[in-house]
Protein backbone atom coordinates (compact mmCIF):
# COMPACT_ATOMS: atom_id res chain seq x y z
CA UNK A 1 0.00 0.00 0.00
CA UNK A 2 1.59 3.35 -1.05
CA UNK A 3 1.82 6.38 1.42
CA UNK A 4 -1.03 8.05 0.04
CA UNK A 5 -3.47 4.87 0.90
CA UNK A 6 -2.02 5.00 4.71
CA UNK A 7 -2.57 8.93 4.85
CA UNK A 8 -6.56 8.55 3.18
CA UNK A 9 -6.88 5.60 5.99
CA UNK A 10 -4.79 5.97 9.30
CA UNK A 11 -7.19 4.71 11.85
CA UNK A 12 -5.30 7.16 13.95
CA UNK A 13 -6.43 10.39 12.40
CA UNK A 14 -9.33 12.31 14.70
CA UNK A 15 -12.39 11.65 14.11
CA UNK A 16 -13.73 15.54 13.53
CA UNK A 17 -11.06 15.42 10.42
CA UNK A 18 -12.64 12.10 9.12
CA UNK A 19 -16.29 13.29 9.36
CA UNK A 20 -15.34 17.17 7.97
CA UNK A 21 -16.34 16.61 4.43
CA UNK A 22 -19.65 15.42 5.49
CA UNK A 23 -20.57 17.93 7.70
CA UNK A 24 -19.96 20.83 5.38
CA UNK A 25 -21.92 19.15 2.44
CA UNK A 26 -25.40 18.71 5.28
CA UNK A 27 -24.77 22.40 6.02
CA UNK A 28 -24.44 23.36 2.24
CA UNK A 29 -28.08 21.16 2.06
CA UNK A 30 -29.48 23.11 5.12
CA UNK A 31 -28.31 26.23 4.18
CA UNK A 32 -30.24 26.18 0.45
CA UNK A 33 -33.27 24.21 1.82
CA UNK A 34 -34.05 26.37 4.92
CA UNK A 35 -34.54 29.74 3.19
CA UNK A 36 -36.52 28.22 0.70
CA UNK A 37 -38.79 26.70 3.20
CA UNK A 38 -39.06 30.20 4.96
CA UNK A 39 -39.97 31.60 1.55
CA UNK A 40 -42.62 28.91 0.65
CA UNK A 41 -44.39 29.67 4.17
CA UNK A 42 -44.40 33.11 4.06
CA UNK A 43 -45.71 32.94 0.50
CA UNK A 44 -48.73 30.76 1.59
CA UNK A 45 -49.40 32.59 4.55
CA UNK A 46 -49.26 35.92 2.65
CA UNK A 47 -51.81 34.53 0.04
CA UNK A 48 -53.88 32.52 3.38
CA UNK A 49 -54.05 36.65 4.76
CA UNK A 50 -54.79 38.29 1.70
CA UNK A 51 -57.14 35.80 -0.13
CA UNK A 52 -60.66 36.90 -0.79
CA UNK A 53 -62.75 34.01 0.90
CA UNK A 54 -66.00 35.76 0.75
CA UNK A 55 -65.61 36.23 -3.11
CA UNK A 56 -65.26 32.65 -3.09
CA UNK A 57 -68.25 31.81 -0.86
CA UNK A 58 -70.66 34.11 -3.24
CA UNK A 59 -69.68 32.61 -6.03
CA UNK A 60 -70.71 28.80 -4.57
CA UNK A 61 -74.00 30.06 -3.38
CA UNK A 62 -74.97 31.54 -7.20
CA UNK A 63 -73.39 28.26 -8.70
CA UNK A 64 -75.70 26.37 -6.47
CA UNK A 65 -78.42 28.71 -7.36
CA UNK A 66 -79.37 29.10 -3.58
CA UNK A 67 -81.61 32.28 -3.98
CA UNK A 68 -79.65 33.82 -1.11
CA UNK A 69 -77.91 37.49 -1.37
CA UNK A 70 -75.60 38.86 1.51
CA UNK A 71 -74.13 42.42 1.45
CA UNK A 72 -71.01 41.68 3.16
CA UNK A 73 -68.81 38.85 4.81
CA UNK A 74 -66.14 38.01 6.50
CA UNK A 75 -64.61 34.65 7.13
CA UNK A 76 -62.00 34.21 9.47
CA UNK A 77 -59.47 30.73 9.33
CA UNK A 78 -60.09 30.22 12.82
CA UNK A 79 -63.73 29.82 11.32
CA UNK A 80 -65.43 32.44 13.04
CA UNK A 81 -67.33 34.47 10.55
CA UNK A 82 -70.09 37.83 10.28
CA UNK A 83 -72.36 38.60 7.35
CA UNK A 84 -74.29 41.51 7.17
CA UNK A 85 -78.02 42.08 5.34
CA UNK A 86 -78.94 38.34 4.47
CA UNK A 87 -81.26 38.09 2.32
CA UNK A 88 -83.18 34.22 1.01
CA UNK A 89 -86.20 34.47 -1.62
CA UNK A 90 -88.39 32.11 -2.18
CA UNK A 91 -91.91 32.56 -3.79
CA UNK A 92 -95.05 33.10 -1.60
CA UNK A 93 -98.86 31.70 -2.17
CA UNK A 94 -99.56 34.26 -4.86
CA UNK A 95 -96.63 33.43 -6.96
CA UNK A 96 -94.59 36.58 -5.49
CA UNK A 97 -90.90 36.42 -4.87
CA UNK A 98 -90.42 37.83 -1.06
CA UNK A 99 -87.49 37.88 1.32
CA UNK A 100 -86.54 36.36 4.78
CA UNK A 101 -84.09 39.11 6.00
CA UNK A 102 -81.73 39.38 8.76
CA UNK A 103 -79.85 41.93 9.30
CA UNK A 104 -76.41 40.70 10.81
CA UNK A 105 -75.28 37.14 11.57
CA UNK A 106 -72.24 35.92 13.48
CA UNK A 107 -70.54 32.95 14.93
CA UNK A 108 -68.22 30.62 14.25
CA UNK A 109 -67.86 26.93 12.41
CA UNK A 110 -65.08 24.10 12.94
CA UNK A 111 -63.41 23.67 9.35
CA UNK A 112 -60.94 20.82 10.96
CA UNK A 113 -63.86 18.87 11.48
CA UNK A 114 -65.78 19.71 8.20
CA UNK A 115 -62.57 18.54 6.17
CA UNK A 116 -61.01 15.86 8.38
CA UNK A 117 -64.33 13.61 9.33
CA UNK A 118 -67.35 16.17 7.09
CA UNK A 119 -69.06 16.74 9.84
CA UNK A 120 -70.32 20.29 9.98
CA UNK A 121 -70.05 21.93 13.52
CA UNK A 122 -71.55 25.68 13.93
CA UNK A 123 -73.29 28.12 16.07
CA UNK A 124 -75.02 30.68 14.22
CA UNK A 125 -76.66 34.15 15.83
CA UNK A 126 -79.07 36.55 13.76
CA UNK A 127 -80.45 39.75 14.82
CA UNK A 128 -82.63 42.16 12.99
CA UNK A 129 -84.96 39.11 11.44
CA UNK A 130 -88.07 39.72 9.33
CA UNK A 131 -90.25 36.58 8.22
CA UNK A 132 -92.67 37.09 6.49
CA UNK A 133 -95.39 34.38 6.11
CA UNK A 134 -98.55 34.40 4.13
CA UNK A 135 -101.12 36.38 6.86
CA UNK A 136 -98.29 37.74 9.26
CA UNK A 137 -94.82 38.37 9.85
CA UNK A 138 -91.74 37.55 12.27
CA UNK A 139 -89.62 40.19 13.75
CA UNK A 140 -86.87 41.06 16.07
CA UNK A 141 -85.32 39.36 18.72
CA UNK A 142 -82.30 36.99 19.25
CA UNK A 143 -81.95 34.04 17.55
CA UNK A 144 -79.56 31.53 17.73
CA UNK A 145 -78.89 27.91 15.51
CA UNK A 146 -76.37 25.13 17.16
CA UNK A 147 -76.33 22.44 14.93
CA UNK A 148 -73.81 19.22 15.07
CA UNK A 149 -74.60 17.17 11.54
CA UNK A 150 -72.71 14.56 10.31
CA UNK A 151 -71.91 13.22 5.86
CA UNK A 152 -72.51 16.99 4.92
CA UNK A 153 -69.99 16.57 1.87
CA UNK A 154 -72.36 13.90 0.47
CA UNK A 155 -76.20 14.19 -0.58
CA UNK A 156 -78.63 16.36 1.26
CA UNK A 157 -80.67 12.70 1.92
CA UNK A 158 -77.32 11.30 3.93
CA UNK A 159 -77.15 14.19 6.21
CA UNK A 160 -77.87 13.15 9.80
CA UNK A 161 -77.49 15.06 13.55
CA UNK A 162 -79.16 17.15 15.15
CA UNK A 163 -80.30 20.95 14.85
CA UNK A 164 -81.26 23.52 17.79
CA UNK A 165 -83.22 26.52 17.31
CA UNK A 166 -83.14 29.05 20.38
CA UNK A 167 -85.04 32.59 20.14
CA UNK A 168 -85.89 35.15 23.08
CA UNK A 169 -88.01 38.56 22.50
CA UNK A 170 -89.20 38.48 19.12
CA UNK A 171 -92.03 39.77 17.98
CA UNK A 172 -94.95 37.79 16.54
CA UNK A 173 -97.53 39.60 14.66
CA UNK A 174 -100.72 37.38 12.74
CA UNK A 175 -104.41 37.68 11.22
CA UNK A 176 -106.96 34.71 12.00
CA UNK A 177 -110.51 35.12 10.64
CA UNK A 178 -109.86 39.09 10.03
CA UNK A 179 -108.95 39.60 13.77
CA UNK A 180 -105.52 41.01 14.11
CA UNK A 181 -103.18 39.70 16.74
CA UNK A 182 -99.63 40.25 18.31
CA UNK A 183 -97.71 38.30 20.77
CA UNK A 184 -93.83 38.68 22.02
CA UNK A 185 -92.54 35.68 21.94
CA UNK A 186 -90.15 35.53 25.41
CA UNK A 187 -88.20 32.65 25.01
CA UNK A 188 -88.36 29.40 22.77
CA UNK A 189 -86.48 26.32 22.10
CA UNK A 190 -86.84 23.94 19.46
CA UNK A 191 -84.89 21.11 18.77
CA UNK A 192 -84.70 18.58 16.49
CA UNK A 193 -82.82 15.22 14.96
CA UNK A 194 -82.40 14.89 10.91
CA UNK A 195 -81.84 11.76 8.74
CA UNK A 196 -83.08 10.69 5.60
CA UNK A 197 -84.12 13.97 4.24
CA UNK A 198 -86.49 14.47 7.89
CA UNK A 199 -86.07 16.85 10.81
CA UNK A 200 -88.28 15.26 13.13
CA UNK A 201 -88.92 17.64 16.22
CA UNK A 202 -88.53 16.80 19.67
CA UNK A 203 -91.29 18.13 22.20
CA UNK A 204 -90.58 21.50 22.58
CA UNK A 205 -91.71 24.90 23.63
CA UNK A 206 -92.13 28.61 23.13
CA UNK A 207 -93.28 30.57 25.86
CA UNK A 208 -94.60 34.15 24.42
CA UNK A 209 -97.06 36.91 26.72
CA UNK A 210 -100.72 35.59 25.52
CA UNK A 211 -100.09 31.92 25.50
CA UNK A 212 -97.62 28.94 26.13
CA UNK A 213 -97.05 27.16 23.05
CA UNK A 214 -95.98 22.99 22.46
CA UNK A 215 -94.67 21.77 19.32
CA UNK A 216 -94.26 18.70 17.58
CA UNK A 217 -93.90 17.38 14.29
CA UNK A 218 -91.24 17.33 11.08
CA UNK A 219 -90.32 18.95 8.27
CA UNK A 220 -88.66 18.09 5.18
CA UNK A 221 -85.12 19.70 4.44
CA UNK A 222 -85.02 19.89 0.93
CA UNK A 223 -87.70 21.92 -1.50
CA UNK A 224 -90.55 21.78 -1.32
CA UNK A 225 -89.83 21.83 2.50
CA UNK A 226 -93.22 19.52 3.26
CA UNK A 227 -94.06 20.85 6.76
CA UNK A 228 -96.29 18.55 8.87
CA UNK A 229 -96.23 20.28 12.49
CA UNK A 230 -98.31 20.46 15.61
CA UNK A 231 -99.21 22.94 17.77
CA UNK A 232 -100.54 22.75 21.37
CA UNK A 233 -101.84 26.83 22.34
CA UNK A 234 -102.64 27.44 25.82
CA UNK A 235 -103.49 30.94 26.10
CA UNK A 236 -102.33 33.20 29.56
CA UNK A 237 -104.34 35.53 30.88
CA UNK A 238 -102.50 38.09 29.30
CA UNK A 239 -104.37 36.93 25.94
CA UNK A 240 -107.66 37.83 28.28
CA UNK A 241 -106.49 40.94 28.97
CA UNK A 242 -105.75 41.77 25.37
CA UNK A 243 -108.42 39.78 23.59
CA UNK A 244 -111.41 39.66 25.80
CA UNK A 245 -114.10 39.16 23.02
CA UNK A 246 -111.77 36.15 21.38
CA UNK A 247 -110.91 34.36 24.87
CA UNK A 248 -114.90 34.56 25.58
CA UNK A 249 -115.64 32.87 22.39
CA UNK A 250 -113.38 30.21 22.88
CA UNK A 251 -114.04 29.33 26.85
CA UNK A 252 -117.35 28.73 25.12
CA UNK A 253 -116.16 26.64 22.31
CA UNK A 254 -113.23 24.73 24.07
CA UNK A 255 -115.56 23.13 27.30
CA UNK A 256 -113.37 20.23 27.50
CA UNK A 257 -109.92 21.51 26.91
CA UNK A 258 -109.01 25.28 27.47
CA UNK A 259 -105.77 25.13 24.71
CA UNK A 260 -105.94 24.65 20.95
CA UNK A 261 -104.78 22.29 19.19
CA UNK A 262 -103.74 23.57 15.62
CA UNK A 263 -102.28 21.27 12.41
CA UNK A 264 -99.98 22.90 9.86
CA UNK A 265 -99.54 21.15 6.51
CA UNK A 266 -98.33 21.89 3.15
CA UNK A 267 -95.33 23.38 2.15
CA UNK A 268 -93.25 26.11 3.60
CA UNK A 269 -95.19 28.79 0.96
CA UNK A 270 -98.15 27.29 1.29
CA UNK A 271 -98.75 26.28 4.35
CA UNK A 272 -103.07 25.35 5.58
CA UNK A 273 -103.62 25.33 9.33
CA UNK A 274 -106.42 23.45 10.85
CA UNK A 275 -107.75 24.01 14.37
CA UNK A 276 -108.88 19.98 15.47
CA UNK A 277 -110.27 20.89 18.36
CA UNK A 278 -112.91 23.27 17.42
CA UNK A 279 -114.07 20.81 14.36
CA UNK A 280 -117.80 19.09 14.85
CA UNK A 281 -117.25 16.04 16.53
């Protein structure tokens, strides 16, 4: 073996020498791969910050053709969001296109859990709501919408979970038979479980100044929105106070039960109410 082989191989040489050459080609590596890393991050957090996400959320609700119009959004990564002026159209008995408006909503959705296992977590609060319905409107208060549903990426009819509607002093005003009434609703919670296209609704209750009101029933969740809902009305004495002529008429008519009991069917548009109680027997 000739000197040179000896030098290359002397077991006695130090071991930083031996592992020099090495070292400084990892640090070459580092040094070329770690600004470039810093540079890609920045760049996607830049375009994350500055990216337009409400542009992109308009444009899915008019490919979708959801007849739904909002003013102004914003939509935060951490999923918290705001819109202001909402505005959903649909078409009423007469064939006229009207509005259910609200003037801001807020809260906040998980999107780790809408892309990681599709299931859609929110919490949604609306104030300044007007709905209009065919003889009366809905208007005011606080409103809130938890819902925890599960296969949202997939068709509307594989949907399941459940949905909660909470409301406090909104203001309820309707015409029955020509008479013109208005109640304040207090507080209300309705809550209900969906699958296979169904929200069926647990017992529940809203609790306004001229009577205490039970509901049960379901409701379809795609159009036509088939509505098949009952209501239990047991007027206060408030409604007395306010109605005396009415709440005369029906101590007379309702001997064996002082609440109604009222049937709404039909569609969401077109919805026909039906008082059972007060039918001939």
């Amino acid at each position: 073996m000739n000197n040179e082989d000896t030098e290359l191989f002397d077991e006695n040489q130090p071991a930083e020498v031996v592992t020099a050459a090495p070292e400084k080609k990892y640090k070459k590596v580092l040094g070329f791969i770690f600004p470039v890393l810093i540079l890609l991050l920045s760049f996607i957090a830049g375009f994350i910050y500055f990216f337009n996400f409400d542009v992109v959320v308009k444009y899915l609700v008019v490919k979708e053709g959801i007849p739904l119009e909002i003013d102004k959004l914003n939509l935060h990564l951490s999923g918290k969001f705001d819109m202001e002026r909402l505005k959903y159209g649909f078409r009423n008995r007469q064939g006229v296109t009207d509005q259910v408006k609200a003037e801001y909503v807020g809260g906040s959705v998980s999107p780790f859990s809408l892309l990681l296992s599709k299931k859609l977590v929110a919490e949604m609060n609306f104030k300044g709501i007007k709905v209009p319905f065919e003889s009366g409107m809905i208007s005011g208060g606080s409103w809130k919408i938890i819902c925890l549903l599960k296969n949202v990426s997939k068709n509307i009819q594989q949907w399941e979970g459940e949905v909660t509607l909470m409301v406090e002093n909104a203001m309820l005003q309707y015409s029955v038979m020509n008479v013109n009434y208005t109640a304040v609703i207090k507080t209300g919670k309705i809550k209900g479980q969906i699958k296979n296209s169904l929200l069926q609704l647990e017992n529940s209750e809203l609790l306004t100044d001229i009577a205490r009101v039970t509901i049960g029933g379901n409701a379809t969740i795609n159009y036509p929105y088939n509505i098949n809902v009952q209501l239990n009305l047991l007027p206060t004495d408030e409604f007395g106070n306010k109605y005396p002529d009415i709440k005369g008429m029906l101590s007379a008519l309702l001997q064996k039960d002082p609440s109604l009991e009222i049937n709404l069917t039909g569609t969401i548009d077109r919805l026909t109410p039906q008082i059972k109680n007060l039918l001939p027997q």
